[in-house]
Protein backbone atom coordinates (compact mmCIF):
# COMPACT_ATOMS: atom_id res chain seq x y z
CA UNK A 1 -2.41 27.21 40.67
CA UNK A 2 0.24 28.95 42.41
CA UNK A 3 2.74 26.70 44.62
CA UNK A 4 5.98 28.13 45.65
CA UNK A 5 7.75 29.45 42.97
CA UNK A 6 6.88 32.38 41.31
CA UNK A 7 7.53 32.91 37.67
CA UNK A 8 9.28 35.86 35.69
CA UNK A 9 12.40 33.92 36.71
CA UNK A 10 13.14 33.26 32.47
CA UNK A 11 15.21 30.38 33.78
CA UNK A 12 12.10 27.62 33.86
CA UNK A 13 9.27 28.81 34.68
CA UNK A 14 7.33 31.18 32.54
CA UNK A 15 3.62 32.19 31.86
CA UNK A 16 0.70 33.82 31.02
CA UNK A 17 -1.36 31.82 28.76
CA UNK A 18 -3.50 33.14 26.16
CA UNK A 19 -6.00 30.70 27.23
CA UNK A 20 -5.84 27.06 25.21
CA UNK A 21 -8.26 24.24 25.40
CA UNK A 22 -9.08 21.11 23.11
CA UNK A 23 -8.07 21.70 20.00
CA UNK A 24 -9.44 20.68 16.66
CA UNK A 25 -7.76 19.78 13.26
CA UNK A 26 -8.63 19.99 9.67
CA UNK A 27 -11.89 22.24 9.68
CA UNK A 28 -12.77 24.41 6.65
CA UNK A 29 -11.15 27.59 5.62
CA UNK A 30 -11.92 30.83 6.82
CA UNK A 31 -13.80 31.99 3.78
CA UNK A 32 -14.71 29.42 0.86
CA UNK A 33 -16.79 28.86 -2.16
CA UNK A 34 -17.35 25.50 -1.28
CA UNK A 35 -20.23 23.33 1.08
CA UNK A 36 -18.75 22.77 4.53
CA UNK A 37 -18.27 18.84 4.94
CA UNK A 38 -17.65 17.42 8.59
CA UNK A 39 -14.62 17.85 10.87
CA UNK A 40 -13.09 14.53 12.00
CA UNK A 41 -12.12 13.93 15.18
CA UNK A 42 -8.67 14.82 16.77
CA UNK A 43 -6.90 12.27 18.77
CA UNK A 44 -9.72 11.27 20.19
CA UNK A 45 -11.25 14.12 21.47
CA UNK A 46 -14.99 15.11 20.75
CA UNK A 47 -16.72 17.77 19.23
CA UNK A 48 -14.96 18.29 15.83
CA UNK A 49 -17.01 15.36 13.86
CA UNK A 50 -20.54 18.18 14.14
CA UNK A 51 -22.80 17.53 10.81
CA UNK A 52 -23.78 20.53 8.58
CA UNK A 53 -26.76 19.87 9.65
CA UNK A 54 -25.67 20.63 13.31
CA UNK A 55 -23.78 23.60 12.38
CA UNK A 56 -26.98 24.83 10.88
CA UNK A 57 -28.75 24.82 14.03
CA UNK A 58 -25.52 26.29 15.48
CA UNK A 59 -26.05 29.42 13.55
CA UNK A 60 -29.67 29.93 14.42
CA UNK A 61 -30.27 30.43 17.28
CA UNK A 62 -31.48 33.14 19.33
CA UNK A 63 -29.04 36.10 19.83
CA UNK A 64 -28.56 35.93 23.28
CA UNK A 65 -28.65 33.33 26.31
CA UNK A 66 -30.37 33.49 29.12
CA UNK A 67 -27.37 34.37 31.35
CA UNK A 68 -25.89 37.22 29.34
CA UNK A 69 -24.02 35.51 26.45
CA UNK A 70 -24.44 36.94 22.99
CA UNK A 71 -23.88 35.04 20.06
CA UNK A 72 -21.82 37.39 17.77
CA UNK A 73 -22.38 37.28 14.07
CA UNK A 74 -19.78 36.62 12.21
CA UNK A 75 -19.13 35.46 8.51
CA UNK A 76 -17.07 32.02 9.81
CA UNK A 77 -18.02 28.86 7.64
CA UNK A 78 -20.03 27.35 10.84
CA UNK A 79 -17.74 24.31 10.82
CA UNK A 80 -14.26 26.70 11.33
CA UNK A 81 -12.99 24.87 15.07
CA UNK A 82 -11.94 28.01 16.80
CA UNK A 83 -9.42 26.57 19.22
CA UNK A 84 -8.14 29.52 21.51
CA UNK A 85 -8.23 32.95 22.57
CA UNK A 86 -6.39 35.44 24.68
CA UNK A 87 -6.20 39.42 24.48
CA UNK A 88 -4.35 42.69 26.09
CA UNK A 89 -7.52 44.64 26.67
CA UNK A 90 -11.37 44.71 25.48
CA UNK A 91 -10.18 45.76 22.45
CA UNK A 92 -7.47 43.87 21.52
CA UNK A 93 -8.33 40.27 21.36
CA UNK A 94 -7.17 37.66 19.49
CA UNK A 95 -8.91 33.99 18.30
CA UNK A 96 -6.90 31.45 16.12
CA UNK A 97 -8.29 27.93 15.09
CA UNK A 98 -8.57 25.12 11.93
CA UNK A 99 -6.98 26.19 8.10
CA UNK A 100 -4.57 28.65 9.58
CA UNK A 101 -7.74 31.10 10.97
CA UNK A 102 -6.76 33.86 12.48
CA UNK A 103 -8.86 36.65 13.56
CA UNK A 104 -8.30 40.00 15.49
CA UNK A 105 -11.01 42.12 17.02
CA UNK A 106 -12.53 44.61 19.19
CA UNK A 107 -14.61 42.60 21.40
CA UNK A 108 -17.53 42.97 19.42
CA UNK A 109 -16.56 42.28 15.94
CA UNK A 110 -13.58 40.42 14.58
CA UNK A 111 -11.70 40.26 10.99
CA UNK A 112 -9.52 37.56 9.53
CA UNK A 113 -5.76 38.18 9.79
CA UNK A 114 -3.71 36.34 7.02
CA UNK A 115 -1.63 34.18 8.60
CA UNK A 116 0.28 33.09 5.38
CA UNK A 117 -0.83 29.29 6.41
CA UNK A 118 -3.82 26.77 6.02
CA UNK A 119 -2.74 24.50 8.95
CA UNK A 120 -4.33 24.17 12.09
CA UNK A 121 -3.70 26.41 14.98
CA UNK A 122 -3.82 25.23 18.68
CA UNK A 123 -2.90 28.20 20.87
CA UNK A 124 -2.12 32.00 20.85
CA UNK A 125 -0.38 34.01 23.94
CA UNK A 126 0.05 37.74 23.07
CA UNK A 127 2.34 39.83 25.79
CA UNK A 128 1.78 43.37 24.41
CA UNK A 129 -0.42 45.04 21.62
CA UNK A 130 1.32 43.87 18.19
CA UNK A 131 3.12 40.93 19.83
CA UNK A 132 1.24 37.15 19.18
CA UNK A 133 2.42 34.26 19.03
CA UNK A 134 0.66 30.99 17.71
CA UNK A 135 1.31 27.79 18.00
CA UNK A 136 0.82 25.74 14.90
CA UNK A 137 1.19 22.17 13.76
CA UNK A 138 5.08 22.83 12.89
CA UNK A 139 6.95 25.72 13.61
CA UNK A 140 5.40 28.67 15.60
CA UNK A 141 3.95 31.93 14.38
CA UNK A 142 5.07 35.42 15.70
CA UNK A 143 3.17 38.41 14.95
CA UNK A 144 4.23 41.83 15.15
CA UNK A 145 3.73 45.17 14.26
CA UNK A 146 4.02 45.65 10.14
CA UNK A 147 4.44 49.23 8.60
CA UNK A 148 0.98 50.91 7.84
CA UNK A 149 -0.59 49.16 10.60
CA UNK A 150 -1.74 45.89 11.09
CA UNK A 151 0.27 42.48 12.03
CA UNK A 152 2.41 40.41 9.87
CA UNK A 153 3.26 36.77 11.23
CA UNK A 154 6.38 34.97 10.14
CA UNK A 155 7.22 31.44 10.90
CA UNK A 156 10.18 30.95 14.01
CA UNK A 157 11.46 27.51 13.10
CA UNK A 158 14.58 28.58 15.46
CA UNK A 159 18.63 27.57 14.34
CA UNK A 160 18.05 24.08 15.11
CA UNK A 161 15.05 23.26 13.51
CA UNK A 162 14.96 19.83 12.53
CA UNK A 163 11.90 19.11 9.66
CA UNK A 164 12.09 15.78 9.94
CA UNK A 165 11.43 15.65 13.57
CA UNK A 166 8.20 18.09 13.06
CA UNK A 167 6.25 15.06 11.20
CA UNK A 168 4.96 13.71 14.59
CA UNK A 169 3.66 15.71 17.88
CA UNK A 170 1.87 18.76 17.67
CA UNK A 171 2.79 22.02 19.54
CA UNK A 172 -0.36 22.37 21.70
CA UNK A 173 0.51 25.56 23.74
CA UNK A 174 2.24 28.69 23.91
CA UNK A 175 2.94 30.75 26.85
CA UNK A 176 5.57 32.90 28.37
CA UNK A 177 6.03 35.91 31.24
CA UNK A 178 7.20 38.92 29.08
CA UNK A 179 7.73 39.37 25.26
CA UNK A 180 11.37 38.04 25.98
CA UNK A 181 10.17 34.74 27.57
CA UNK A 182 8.44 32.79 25.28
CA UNK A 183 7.75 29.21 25.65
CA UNK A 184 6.29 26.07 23.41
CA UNK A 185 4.95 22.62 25.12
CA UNK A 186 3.20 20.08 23.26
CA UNK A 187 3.85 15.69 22.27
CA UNK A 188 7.52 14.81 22.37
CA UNK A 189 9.42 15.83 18.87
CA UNK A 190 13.09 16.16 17.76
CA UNK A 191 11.30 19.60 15.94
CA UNK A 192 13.94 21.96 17.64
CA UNK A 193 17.08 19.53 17.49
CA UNK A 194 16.74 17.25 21.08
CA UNK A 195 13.67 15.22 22.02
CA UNK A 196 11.88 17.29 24.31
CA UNK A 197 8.00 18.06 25.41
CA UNK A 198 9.03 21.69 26.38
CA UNK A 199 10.77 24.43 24.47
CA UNK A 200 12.08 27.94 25.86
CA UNK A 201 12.74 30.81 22.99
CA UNK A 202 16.96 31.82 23.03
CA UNK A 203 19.36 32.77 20.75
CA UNK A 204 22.63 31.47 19.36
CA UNK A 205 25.98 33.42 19.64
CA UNK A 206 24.60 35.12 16.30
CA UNK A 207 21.61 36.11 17.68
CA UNK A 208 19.23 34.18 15.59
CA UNK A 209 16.32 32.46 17.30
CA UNK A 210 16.37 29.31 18.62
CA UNK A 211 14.56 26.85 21.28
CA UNK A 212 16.05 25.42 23.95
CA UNK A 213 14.96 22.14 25.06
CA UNK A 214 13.80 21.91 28.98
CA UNK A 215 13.36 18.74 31.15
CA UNK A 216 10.53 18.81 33.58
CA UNK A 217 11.39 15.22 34.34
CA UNK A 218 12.09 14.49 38.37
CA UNK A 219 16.20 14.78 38.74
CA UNK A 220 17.95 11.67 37.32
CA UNK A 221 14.60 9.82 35.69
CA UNK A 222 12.96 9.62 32.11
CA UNK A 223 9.90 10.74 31.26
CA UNK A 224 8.01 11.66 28.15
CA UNK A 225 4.91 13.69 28.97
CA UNK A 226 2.45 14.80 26.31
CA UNK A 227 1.47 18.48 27.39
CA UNK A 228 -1.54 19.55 26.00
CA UNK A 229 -2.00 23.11 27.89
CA UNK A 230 -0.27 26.16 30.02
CA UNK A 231 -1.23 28.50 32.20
CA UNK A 232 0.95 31.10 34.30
CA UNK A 233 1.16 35.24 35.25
CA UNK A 234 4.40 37.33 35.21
CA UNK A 235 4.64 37.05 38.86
CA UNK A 236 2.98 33.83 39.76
CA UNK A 237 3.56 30.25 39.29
CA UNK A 238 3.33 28.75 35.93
CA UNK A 239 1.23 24.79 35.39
CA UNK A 240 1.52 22.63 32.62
CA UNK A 241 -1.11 19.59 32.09
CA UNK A 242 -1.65 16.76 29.75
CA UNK A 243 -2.73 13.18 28.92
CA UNK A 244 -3.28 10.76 31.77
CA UNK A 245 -3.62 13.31 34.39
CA UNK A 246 -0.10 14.66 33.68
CA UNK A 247 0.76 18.43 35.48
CA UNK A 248 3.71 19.87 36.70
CA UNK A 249 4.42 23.06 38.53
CA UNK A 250 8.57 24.79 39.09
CA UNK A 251 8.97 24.63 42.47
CA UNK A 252 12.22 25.93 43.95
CA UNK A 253 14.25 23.34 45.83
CA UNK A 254 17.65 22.75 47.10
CA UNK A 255 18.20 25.99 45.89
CA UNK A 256 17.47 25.74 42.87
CA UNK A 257 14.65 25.43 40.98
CA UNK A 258 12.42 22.27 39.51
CA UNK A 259 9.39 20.93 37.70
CA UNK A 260 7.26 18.93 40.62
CA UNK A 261 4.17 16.76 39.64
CA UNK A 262 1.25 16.57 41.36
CA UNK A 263 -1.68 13.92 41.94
CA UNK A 264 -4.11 14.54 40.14
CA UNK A 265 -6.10 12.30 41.28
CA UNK A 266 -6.88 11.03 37.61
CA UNK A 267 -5.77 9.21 34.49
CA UNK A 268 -7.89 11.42 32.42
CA UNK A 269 -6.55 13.68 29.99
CA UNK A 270 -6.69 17.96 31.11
CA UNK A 271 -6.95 20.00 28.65
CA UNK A 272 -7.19 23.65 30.27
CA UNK A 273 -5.62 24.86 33.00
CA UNK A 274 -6.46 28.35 34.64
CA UNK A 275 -4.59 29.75 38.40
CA UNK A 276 -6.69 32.12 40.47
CA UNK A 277 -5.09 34.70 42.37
CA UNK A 278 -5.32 33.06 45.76
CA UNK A 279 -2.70 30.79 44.51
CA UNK A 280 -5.19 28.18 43.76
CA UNK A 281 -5.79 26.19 40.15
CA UNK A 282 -8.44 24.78 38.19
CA UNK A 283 -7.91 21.72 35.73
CA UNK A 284 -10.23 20.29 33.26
CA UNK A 285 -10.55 17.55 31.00
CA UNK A 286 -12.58 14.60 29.11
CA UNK A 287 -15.70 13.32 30.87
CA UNK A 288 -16.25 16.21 32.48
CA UNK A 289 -13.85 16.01 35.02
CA UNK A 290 -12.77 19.09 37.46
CA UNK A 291 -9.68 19.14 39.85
CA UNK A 292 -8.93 22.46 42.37
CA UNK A 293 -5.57 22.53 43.23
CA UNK A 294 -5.38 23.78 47.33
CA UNK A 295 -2.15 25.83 47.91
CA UNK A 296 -2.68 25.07 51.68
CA UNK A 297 -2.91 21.20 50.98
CA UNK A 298 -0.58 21.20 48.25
CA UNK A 299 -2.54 18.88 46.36
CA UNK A 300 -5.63 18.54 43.92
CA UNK A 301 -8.84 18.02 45.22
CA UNK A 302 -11.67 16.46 42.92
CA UNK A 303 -14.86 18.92 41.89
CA UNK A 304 -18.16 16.79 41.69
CA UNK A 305 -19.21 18.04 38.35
CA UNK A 306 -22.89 17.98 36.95
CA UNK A 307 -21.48 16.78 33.46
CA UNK A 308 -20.41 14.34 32.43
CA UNK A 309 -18.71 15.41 28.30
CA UNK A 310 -15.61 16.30 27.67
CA UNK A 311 -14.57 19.83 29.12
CA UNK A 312 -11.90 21.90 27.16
CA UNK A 313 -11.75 25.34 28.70
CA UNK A 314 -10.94 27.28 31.77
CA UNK A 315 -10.66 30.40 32.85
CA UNK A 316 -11.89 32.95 35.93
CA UNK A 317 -11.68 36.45 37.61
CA UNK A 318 -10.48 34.79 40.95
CA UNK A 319 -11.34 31.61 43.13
CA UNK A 320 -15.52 32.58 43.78
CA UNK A 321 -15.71 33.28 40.18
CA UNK A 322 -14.35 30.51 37.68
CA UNK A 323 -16.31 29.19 34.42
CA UNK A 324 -15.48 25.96 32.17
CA UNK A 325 -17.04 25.25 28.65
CA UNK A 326 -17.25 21.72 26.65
CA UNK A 327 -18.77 19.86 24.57
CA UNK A 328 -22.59 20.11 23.52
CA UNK A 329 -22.54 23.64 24.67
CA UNK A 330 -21.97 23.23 28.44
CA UNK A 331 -21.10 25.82 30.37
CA UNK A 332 -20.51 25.54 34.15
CA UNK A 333 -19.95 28.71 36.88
CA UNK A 334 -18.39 28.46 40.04
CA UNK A 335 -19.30 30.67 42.86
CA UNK A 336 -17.77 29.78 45.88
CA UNK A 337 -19.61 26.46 46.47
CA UNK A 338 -20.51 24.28 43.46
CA UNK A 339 -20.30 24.26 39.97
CA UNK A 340 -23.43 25.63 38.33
CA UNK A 341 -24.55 24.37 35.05
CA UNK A 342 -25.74 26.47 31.90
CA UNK A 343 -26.03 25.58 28.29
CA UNK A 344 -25.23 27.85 25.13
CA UNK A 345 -28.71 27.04 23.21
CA UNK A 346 -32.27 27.94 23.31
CA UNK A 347 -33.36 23.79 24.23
CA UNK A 348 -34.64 23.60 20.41
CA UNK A 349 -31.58 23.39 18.68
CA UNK A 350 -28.12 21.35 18.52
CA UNK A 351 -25.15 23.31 20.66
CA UNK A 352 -22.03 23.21 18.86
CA UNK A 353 -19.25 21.99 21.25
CA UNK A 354 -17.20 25.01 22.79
CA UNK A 355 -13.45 25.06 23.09
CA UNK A 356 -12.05 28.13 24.66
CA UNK A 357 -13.09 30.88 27.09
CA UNK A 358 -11.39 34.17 28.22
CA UNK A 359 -11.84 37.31 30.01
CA UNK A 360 -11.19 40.75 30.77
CA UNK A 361 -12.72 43.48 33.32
CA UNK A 362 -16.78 42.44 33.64
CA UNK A 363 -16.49 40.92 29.66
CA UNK A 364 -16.05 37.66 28.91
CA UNK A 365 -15.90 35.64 25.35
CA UNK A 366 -16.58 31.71 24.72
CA UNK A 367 -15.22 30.06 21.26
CA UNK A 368 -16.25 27.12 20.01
CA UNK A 369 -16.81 25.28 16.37
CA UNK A 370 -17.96 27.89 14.36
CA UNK A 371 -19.31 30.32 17.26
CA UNK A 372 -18.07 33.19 18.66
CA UNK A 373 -20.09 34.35 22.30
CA UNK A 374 -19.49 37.40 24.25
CA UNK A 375 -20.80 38.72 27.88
CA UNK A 376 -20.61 42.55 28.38
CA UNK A 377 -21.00 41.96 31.95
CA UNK A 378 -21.00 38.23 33.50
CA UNK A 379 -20.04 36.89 36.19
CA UNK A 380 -19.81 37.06 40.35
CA UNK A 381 -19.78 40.79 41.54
């Protein structure tokens, strides 16, 4: 996912994505006295109209796949969409989802974090221990260290916020390349003052927060794109991709520096993006599709993929060792030569469809409606 520029520049490029995938709306609330009922579907996307019946099965199967995955148990209302996740360390992760659901954990076990909202949440990116941000369906959540331990969040509407503008779009991701460069991409909104479809954290001259609007539109044309995930490092290149194929990349050129698209070589929506050391990136999106970017070619290449529902998540250790989960419980594993498929149930009972997966070390954790997995020790040597 790398292509020239390298990011930590705080001027346009920015990244390090706590990892965001297809996210869901309108689920039930973290803890509730009353009998789950069915999440619609979001824009289109799949997974988030699962029966109680469904979630049922969801919650009984056997503790642990065949390929290292452990279902943990949790107290989540089985129909909770649990949209994203990201972390600092093994022991500091982070999960945010549907009716303002935030939890914080050690790997193993996770608590709710009040959030002081019921809205949906589509993405968190945390730089540091005690530093999270969330994007939400208005203005953005940052969380930081509170006296006596813990996290508070407050809202960051910014100086220009403009209410009336935050009635339409949605703020699907949150990135940025240190704790001072923070960034928002999501639908095109007048939210922060200007129509824009990409947002960088500043200040005014009274140092209150603010976003800046930031074209990633070729020099001297219009465009509109509809962002629906990041990805990035402090010192690599950052990616941005969205409906129709959309993804763009800063690229430094005539000396200064510029959002380039790509082919993508489809119309289809992406809705993960992940960059592997080697300066190459993964996208994927609805029907199962699966593009590589090649830093050599400078261009996408298409994956044949063994599936063909809608894929929501991405992320890997480096370019041998990359894994993807979707709907119906599909998870696929790259090793160097093709995509290898797995699925997150025990053949007897109804996989709920997963939405975000994320990494650390040997451990890695899959989130999905209502499920929470985790692998001590998965993946490629």
């Amino acid at each position: 996912m790398k292509h020239p520029l390298l990011l930590g520049l705080g001027s346009l490029a920015g990244a390090a994505l706590g990892l965001f995938a297809c996210a869901h709306d309108d689920a039930i609330a973290l803890t509730s006295d009353e009998e789950p009922s069915p999440l619609p579907a979001l824009d289109g996307s799949t997974g988030a109209d699962a029966s109680p019946e469904d979630a049922s099965d969801a919650n009984a199967w056997s503790p642990c796949s065949g390929f290292g995955f452990c279902l943990l148990d949790t107290e989540l209302p089985p129909l909770v969409a649990l949209n994203a996740i990201t972390g600092t360390a093994a022991d500091d992760v982070w999960i945010v989802g549907t009716k303002g659901t935030v939890l914080h954990g050690s790997g193993t076990s996770f608590a709710p974090v009040p959030a002081g909202t019921d809205e949906s949440l589509f993405s968190v990116w945390s730089p540091a221990r005690d530093n999270v941000w969330i994007s939400a369906s208005s203005a953005p959540l940052h969380g930081s260290a509170k006296e006596g331990g813990g996290v508070k969040f407050e809202r960051v509407p910014g100086s220009t916020w403009n209410p009336s503008g935050a009635t339409g779009g949605r703020i699907w991701t949150v990135w940025g390349s240190s704790a001072d460069d923070v960034w928002l991409a999501g639908e095109p909104s007048s939210r922060f003052g200007g129509n824009a479809s990409v947002w960088q954290l500043t200040s005014d001259d009274a140092g209150a927060p603010g976003w800046r609007s930031v074209s990633i539109c070729a020099p001297g044309k219009f465009c509109s794109p509809n962002i629906r995930a990041s990805w990035g490092s402090p010192n690599g290149p950052a990616w941005l991709v969205g409906s129709r194929g959309e993804n763009y990349t800063p690229e430094v050129a005539d000396g200064g520096t510029l959002w380039a698209s790509k082919d993508s070589r489809t119309l289809i929506a992406l809705e993960s993006v992940w960059g592997a050391p080697n300066g190459e990136a993964w996208a994927v999106g609805a029907g199962g599709t699966v593009r590589r970017f090649a830093p050599d070619k400078n261009s996408w290449e298409v994956i044949e993929s063994p599936v063909s529902t809608a894929l929501h998540g991405v992320w890997g250790r480096n370019a041998d060792d990359v894994w993807i989960v979707g709907d119906e419980g599909v998870v696929l594993h790259w090793t160097g030569k093709a995509l290898e498929l797995e699925t997150m149930h025990d053949r007897t009972t109804v996989a709920p469809d997963l939405n975000a997966i994320w990494g650390i070390d040997r451990q890695i954790w899959i989130v999905g409606n209502g499920v929470i997995f985790h692998a001590a020790d998965a993946g490629s040597p």
